[in-house]
C-alpha atoms as a PDB file:
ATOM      1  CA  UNK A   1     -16.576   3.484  54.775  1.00  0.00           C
ATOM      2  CA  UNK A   2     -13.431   4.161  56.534  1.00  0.00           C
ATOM      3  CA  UNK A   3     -12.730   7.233  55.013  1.00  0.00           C
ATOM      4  CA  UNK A   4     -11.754  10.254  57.769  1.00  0.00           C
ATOM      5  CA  UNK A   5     -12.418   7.511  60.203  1.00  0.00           C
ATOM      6  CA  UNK A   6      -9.807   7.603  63.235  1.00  0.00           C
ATOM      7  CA  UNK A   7      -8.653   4.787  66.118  1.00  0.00           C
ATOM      8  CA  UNK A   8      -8.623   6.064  69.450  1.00  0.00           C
ATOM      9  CA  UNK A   9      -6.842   3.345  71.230  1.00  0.00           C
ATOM     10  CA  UNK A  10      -6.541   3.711  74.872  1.00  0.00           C
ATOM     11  CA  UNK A  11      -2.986   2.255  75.622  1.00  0.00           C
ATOM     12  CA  UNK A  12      -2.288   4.526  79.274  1.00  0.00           C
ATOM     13  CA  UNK A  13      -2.688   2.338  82.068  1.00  0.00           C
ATOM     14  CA  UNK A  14      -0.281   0.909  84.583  1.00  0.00           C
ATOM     15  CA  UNK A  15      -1.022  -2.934  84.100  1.00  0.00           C
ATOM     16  CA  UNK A  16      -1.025  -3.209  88.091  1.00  0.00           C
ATOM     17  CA  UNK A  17      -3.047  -6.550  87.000  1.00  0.00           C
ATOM     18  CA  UNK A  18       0.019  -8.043  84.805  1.00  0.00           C
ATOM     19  CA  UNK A  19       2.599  -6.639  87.921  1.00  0.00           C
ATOM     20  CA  UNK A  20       5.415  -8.145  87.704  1.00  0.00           C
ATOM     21  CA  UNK A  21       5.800  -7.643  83.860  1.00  0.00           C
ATOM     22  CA  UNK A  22       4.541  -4.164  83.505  1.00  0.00           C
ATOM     23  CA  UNK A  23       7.100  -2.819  85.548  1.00  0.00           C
ATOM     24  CA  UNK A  24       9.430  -3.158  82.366  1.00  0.00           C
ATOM     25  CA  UNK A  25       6.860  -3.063  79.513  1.00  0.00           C
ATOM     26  CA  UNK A  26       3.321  -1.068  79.160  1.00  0.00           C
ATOM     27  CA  UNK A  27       0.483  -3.133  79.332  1.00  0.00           C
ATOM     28  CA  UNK A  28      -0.367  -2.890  75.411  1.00  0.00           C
ATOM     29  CA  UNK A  29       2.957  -4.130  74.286  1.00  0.00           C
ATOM     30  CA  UNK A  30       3.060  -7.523  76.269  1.00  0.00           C
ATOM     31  CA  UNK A  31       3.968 -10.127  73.346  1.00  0.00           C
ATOM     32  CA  UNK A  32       0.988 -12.510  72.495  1.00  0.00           C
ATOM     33  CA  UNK A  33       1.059 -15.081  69.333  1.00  0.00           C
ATOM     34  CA  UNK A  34       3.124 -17.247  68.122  1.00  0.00           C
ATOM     35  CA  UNK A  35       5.944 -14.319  66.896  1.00  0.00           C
ATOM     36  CA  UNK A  36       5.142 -12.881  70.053  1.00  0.00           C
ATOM     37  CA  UNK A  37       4.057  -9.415  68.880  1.00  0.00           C
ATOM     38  CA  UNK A  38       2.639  -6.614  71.277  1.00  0.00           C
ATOM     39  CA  UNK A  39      -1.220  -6.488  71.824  1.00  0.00           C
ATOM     40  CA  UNK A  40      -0.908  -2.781  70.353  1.00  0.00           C
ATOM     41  CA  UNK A  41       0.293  -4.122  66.962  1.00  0.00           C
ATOM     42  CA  UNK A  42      -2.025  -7.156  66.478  1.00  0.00           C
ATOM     43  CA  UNK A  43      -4.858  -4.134  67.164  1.00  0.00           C
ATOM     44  CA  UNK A  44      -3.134  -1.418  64.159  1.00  0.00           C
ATOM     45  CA  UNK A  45      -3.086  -5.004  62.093  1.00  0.00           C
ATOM     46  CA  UNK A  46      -6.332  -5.413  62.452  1.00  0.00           C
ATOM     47  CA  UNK A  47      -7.852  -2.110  62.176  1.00  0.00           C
ATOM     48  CA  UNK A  48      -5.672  -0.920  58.915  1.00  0.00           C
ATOM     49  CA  UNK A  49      -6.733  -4.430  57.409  1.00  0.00           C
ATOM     50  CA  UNK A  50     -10.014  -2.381  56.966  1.00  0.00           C
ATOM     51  CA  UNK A  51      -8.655   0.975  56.054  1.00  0.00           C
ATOM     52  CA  UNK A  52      -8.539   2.454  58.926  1.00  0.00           C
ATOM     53  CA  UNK A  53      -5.074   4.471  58.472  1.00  0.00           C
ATOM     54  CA  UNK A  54      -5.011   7.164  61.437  1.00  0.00           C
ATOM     55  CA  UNK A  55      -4.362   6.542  64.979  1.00  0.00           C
ATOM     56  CA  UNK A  56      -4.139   8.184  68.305  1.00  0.00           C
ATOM     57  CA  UNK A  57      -2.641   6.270  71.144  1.00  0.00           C
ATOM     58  CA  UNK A  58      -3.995   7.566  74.251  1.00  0.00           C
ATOM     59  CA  UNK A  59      -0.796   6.643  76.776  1.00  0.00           C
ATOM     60  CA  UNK A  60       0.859   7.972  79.822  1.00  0.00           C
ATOM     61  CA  UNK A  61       2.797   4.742  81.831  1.00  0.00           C
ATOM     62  CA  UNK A  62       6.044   3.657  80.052  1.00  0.00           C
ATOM     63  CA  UNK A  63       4.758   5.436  76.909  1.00  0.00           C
ATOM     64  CA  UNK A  64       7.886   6.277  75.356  1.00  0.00           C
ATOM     65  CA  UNK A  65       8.431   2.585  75.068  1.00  0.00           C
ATOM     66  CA  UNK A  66       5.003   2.485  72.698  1.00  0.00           C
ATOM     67  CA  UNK A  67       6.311   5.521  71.121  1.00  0.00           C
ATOM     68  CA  UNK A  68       9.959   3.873  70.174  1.00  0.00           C
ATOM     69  CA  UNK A  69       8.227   0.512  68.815  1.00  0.00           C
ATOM     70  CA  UNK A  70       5.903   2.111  66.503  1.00  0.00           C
ATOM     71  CA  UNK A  71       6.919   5.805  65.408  1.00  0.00           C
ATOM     72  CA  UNK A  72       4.430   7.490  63.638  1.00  0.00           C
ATOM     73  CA  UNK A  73       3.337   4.378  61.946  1.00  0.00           C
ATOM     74  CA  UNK A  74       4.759   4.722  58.794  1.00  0.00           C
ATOM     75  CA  UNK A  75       6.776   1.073  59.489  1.00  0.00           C
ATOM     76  CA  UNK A  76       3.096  -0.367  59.073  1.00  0.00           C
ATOM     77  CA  UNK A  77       1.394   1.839  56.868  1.00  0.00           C
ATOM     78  CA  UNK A  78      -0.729   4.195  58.955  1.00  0.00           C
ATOM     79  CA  UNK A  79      -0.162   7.440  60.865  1.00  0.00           C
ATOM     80  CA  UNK A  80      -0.091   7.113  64.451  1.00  0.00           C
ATOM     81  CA  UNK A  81       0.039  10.417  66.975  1.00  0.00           C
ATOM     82  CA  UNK A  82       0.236  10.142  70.660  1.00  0.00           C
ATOM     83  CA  UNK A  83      -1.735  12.129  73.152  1.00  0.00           C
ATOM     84  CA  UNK A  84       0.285  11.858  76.452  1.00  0.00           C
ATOM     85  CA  UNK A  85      -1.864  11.592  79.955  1.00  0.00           C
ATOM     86  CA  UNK A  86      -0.012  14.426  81.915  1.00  0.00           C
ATOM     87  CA  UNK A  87      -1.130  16.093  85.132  1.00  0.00           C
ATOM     88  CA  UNK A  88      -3.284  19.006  83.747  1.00  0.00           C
ATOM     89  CA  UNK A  89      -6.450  17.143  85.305  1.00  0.00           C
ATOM     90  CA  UNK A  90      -7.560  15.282  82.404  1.00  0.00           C
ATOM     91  CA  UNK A  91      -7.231  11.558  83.773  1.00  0.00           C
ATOM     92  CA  UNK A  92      -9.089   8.674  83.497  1.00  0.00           C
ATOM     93  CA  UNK A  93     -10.435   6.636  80.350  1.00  0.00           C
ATOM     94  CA  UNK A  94     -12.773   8.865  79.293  1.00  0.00           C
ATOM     95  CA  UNK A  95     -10.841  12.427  80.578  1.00  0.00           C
ATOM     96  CA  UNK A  96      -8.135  10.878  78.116  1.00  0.00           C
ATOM     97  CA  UNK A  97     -10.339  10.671  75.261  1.00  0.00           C
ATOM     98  CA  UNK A  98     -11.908  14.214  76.247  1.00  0.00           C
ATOM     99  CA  UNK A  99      -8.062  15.588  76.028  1.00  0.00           C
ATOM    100  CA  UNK A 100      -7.103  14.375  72.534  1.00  0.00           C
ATOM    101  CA  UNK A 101     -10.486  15.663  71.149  1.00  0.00           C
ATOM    102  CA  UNK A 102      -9.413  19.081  72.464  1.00  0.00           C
ATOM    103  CA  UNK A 103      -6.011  18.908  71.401  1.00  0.00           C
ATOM    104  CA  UNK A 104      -7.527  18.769  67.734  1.00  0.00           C
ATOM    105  CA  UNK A 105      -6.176  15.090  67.453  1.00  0.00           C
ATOM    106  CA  UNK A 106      -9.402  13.778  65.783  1.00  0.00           C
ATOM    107  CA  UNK A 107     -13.048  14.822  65.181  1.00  0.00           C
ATOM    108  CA  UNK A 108     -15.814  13.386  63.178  1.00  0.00           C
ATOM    109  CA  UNK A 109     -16.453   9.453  64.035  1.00  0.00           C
ATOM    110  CA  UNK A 110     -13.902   7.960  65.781  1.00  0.00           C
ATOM    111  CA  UNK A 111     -13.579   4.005  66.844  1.00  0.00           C
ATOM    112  CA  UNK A 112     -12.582   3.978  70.127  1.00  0.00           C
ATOM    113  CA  UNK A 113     -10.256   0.179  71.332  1.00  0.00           C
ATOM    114  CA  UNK A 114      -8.758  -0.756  74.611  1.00  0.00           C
ATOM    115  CA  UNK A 115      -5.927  -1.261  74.085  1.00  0.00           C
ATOM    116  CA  UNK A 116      -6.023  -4.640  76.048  1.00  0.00           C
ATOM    117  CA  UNK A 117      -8.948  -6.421  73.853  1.00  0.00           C
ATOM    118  CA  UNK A 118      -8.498  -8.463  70.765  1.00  0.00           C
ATOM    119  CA  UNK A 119     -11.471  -9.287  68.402  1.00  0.00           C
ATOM    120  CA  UNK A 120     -11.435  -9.635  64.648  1.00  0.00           C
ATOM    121  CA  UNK A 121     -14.773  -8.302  64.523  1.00  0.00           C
ATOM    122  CA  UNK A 122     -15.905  -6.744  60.760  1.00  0.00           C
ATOM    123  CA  UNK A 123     -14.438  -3.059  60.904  1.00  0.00           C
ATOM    124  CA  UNK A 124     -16.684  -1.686  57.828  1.00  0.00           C
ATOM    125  CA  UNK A 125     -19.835  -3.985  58.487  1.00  0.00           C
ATOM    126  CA  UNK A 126     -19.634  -2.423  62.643  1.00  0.00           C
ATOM    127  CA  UNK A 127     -19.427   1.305  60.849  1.00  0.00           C
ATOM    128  CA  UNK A 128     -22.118   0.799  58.631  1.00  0.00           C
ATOM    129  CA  UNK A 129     -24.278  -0.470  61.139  1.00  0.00           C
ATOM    130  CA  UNK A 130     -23.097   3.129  63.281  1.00  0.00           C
ATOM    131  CA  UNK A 131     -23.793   5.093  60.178  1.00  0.00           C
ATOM    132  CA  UNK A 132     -27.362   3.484  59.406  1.00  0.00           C
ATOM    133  CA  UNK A 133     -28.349   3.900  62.738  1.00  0.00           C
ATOM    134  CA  UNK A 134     -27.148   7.544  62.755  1.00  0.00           C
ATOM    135  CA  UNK A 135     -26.474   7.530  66.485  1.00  0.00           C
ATOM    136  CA  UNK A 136     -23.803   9.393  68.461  1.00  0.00           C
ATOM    137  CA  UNK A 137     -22.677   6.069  70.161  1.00  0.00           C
ATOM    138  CA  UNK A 138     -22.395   2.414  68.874  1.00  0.00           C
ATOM    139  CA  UNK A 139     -20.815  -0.103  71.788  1.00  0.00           C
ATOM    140  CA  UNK A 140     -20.142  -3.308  70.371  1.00  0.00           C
ATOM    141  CA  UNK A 141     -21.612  -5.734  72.716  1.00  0.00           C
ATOM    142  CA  UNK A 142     -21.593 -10.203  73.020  1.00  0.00           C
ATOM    143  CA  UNK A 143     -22.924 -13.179  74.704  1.00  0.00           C
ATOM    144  CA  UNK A 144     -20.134 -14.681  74.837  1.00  0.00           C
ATOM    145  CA  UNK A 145     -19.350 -13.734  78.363  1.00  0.00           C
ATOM    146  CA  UNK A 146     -17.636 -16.795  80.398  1.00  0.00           C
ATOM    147  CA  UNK A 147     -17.777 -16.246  84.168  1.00  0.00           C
ATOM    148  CA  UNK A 148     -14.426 -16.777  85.915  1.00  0.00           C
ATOM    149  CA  UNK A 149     -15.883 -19.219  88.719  1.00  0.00           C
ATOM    150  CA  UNK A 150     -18.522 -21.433  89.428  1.00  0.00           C
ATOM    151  CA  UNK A 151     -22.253 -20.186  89.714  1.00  0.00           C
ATOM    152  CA  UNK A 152     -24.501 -21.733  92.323  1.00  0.00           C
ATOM    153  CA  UNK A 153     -27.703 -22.743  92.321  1.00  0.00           C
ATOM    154  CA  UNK A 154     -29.166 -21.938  96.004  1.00  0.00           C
ATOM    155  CA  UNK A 155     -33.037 -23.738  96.845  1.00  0.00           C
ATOM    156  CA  UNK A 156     -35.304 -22.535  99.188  1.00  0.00           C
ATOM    157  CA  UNK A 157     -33.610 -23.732 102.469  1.00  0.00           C
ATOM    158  CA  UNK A 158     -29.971 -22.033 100.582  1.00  0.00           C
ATOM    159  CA  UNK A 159     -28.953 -25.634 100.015  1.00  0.00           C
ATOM    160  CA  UNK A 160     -27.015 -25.878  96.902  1.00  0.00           C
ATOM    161  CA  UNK A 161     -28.982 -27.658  94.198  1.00  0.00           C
ATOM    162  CA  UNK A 162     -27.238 -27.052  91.223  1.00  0.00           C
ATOM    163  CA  UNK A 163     -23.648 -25.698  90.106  1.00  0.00           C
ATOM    164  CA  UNK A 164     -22.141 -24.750  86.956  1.00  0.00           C
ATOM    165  CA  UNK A 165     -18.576 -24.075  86.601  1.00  0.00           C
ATOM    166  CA  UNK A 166     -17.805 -21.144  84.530  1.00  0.00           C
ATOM    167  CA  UNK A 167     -20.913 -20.909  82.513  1.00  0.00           C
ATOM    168  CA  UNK A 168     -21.543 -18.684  79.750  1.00  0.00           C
ATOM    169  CA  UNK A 169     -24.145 -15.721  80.583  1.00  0.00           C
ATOM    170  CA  UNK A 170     -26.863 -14.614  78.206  1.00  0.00           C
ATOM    171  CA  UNK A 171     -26.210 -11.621  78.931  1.00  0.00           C
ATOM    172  CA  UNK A 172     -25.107  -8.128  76.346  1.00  0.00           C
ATOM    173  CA  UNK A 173     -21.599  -7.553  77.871  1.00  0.00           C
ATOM    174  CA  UNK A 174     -19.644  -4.477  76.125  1.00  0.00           C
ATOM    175  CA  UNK A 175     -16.433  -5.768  75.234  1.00  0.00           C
ATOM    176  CA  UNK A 176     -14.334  -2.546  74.833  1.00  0.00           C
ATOM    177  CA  UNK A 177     -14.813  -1.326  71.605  1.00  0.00           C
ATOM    178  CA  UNK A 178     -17.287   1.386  70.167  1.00  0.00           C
ATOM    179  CA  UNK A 179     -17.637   4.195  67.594  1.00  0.00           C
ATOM    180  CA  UNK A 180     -18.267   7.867  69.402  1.00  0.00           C
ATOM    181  CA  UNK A 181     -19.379  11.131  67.302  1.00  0.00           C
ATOM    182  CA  UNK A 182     -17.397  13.523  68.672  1.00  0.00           C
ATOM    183  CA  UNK A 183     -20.265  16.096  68.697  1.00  0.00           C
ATOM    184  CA  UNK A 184     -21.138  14.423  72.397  1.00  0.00           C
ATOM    185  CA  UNK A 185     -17.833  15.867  73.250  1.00  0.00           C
ATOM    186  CA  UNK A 186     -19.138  19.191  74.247  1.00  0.00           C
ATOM    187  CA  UNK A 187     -18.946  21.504  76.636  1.00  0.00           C
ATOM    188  CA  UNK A 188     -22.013  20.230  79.018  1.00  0.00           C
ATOM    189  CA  UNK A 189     -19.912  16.916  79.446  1.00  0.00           C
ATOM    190  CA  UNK A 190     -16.941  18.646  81.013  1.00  0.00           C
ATOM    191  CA  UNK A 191     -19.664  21.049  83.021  1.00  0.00           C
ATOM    192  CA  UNK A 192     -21.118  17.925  83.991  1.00  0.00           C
ATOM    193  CA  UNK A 193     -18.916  14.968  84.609  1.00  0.00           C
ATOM    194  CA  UNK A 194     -15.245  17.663  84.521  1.00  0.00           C
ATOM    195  CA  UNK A 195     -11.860  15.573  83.207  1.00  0.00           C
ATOM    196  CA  UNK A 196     -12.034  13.201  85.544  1.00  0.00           C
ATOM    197  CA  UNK A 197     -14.189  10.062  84.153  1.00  0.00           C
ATOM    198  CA  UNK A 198     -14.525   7.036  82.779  1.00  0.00           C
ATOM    199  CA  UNK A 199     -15.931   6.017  79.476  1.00  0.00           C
ATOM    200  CA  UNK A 200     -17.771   3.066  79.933  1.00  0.00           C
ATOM    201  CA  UNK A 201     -19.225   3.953  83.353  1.00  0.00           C
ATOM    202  CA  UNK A 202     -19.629   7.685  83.166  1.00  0.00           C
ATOM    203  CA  UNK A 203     -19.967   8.992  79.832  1.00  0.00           C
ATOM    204  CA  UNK A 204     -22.623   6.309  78.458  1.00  0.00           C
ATOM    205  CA  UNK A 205     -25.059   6.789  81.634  1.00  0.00           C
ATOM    206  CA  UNK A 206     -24.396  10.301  81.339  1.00  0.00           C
ATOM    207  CA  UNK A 207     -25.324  10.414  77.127  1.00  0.00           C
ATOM    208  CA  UNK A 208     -28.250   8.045  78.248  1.00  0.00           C
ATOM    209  CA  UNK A 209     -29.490  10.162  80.866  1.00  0.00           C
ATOM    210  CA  UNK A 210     -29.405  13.015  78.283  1.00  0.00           C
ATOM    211  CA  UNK A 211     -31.374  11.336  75.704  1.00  0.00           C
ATOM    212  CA  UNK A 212     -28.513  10.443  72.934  1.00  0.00           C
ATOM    213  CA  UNK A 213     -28.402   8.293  70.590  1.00  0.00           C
ATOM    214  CA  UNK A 214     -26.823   4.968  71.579  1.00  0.00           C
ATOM    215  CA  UNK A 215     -26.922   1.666  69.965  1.00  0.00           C
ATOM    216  CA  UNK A 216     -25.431  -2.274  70.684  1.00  0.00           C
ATOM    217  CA  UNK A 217     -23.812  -4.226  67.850  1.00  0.00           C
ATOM    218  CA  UNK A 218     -23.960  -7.562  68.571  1.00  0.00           C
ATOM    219  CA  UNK A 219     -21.132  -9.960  67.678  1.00  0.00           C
ATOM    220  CA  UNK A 220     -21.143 -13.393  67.967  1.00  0.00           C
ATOM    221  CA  UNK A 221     -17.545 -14.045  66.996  1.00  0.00           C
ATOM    222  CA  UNK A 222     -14.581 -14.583  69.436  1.00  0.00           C
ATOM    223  CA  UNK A 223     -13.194 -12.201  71.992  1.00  0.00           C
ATOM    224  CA  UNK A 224      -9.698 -11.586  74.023  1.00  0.00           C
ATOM    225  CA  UNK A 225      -9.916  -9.419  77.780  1.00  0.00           C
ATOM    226  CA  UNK A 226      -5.752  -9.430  77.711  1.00  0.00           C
ATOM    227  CA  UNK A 227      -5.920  -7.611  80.791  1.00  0.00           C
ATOM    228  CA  UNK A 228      -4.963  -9.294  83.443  1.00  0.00           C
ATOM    229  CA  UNK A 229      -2.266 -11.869  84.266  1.00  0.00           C
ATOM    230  CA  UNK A 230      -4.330 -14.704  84.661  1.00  0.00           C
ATOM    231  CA  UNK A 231      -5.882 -14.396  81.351  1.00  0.00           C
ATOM    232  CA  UNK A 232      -2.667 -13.870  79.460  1.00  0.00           C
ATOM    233  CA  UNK A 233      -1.708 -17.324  80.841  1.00  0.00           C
ATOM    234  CA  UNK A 234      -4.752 -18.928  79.078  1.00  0.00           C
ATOM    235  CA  UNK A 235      -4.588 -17.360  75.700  1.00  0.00           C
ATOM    236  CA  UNK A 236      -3.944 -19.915  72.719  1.00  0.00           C
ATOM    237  CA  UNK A 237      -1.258 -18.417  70.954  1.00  0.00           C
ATOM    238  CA  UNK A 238      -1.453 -20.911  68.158  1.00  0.00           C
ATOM    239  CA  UNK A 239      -5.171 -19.969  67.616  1.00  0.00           C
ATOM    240  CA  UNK A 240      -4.372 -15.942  68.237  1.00  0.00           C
ATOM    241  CA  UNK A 241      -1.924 -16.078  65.451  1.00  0.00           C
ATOM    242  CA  UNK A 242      -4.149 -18.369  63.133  1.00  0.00           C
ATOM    243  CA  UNK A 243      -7.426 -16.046  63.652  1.00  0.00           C
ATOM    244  CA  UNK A 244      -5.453 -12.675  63.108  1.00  0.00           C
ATOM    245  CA  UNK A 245      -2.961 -13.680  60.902  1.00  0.00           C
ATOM    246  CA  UNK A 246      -0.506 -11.130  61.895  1.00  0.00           C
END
């Protein structure tokens, strides 16, 4: 299922939300767990667990510390190649994915992981779901959305008659993780949206608008957003090392 299958992981951003930290180490290497490995690695782990065995980082900031921690993969049994953000105009989440496609660095299906989300989701039952529905996009998607504050309950007069404090919403949030047929990758996206874009709020409304095929896999199972300071302070390590078993 796996088979000619690569990782896009999209490891290039500056981390202004983990400042102070990031100004030594990249975002996706920030030590989580109870051995206090990177994000990046618990993600390869995870993935290759599957058989997923080729990888492109997508990085630019600090990304020769990335490069120096995991080589070309071979320390953990997969092949990793790096496509480098550089000024040539191709910024941006999805610009960065656009870039590596036309550097030859994959083609075919391709999952495609922020590098700042954890979730031990089912790698081969996700792609068989992509490849039964035989669309050009799958976005893995979840309920379990927690709101970071309190939700009010306003009554007619805008007295408050209710309040919940960081409720869950029933709602299908996309949780960073997807599998993209590079077909989509044509030449009418960078007529249309040029190298400059973003992946979740670009390219999708601009394959929906277009009449692609795009699909939600629902998961039910438990989620990390490492992306921010704050929410690297409330991570269970103890759990995060139990669940992966990295």
């Amino acid at each position: 299922m796996t088979q000619g299958v690569t990782a896009v992981v999209l490891a290039g951003g500056m981390g202004t939300r983990f400042h102070p930290y990031t100004e030594v180490v990249p975002k996706p290497m920030i030590p989580i767990g109870v051995d206090e490995k990177p994000v990046l690695e618990y993600i390869v782990r995870w993935l290759s667990r599957f058989g997923v065995k080729k990888f492109i980082f997508l990085v630019n900031y600090r990304w020769k510390y990335i490069q120096n921690y995991f080589g070309d993969g071979s320390r953990f049994n997969v092949e990793i190649k790096y496509s480098i953000d550089e000024p040539d105009g191709y910024t941006n989440t999805g610009g960065s994915i656009l870039k590596a496609y036309r550097e030859g660095l994959f083609t075919g299906t391709a999952i495609i992981w922020y590098g700042d989300i954890l979730a031990p989701l089912n790698v081969e039952d996700l792609l068989r779901y992509h490849q039964d529905k035989g669309g050009d996009l799958t976005l893995v998607v979840t309920k379990k959305y927690k709101v970071p504050v309190g939700v009010a309950t306003l009554g007619n007069d805008f007295s408050i008659i209710g309040m919940r404090e960081k409720p869950d919403l029933d709602i299908n949030a996309t949780i960073g993780v997807g599998v993209l047929e590079t077909r989509v990758l044509d030449d009418e996206l960078e007529k249309d949206l040029g190298l400059d874009f973003d992946f979740m709020g670009d390219l999708v409304p601009w394959l929906i608008m277009r009449g692609s095929k795009i699909y939600g896999y629902v998961y039910s199972g438990d989620w990390f957003d490492v992306g921010s300071l704050e929410k690297y302070k409330k991570l269970d390590n103890n759990y995060l090392s139990e669940l992966f078993k990295v």
